[in-house]
C-alpha atoms as a PDB file:
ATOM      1  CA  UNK A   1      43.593  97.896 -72.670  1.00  0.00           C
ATOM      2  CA  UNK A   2      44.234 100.565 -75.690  1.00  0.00           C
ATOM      3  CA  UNK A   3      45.570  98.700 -79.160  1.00  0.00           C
ATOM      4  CA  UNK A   4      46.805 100.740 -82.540  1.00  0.00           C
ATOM      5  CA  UNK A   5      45.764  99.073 -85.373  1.00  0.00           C
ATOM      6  CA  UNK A   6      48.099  99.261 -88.747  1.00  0.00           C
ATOM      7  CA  UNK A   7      45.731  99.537 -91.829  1.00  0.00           C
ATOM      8  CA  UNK A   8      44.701  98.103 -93.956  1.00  0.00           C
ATOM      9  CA  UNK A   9      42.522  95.771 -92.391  1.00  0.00           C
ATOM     10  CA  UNK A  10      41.695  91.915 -92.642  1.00  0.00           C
ATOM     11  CA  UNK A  11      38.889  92.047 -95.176  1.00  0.00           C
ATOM     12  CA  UNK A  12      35.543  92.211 -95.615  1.00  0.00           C
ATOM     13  CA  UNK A  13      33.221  91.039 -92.977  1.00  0.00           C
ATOM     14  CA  UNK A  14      29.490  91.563 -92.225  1.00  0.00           C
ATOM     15  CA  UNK A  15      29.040  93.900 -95.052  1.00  0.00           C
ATOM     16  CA  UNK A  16      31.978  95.820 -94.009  1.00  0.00           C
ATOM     17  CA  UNK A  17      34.951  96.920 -96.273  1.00  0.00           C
ATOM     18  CA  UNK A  18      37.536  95.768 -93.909  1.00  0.00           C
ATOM     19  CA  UNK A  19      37.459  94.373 -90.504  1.00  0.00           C
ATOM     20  CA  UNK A  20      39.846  93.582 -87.610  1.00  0.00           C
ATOM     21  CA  UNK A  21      39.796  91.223 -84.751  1.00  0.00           C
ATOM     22  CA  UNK A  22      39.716  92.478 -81.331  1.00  0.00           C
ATOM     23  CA  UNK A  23      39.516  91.496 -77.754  1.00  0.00           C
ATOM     24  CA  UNK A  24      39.039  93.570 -74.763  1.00  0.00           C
ATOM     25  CA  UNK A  25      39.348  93.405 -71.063  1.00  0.00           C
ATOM     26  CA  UNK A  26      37.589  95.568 -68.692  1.00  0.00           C
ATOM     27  CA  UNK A  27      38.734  95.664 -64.967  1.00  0.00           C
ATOM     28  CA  UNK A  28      35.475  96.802 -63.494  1.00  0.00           C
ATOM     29  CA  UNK A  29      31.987  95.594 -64.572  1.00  0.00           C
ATOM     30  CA  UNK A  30      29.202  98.644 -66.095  1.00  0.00           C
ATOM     31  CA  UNK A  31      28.648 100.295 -68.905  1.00  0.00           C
ATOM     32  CA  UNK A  32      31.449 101.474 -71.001  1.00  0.00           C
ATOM     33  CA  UNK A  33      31.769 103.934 -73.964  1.00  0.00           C
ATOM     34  CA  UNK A  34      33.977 103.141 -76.524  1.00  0.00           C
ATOM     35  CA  UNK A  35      35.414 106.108 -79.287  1.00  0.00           C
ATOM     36  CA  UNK A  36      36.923 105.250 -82.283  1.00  0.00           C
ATOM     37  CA  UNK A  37      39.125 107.446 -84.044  1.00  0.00           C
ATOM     38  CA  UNK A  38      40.927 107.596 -87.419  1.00  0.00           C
ATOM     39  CA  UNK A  39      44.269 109.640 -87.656  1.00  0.00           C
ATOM     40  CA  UNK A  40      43.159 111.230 -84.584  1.00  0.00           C
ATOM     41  CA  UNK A  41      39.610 112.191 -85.973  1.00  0.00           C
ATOM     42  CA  UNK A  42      36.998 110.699 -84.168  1.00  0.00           C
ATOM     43  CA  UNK A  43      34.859 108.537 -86.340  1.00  0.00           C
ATOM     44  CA  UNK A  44      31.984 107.239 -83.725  1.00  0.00           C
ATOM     45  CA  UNK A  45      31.227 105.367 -80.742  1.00  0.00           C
ATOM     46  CA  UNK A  46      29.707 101.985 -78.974  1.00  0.00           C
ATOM     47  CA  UNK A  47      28.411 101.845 -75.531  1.00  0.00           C
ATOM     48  CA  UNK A  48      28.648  97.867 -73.853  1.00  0.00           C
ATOM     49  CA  UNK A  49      28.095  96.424 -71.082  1.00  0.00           C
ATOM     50  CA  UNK A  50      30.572  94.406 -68.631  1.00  0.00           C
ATOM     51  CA  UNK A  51      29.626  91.768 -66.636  1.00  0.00           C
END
């Protein structure tokens, strides 16, 4: 599942400037890299695990 998230955000939250709430689905269990980008610039990444 792919969201677009209108800024700004919903506050500060754990030390963050501005945070928004997610939830994800993932149809297949194993390790998944996640890239987050800003006006198409690519800001980082997170790896998780499904289960």
């Amino acid at each position: 599942m792919v969201g677009e998230i209108n800024w700004p955000g919903g506050g500060p939250q754990n030390g963050a400037d501005s945070a928004f709430s997610t939830m994800m689905r993932f149809d297949d269990s194993g390790l998944w890299r996640l890239d987050a980008f800003i006006d198409e610039r690519p800001v980082g990444s997170i790896t998780v695990e499904a289960k």
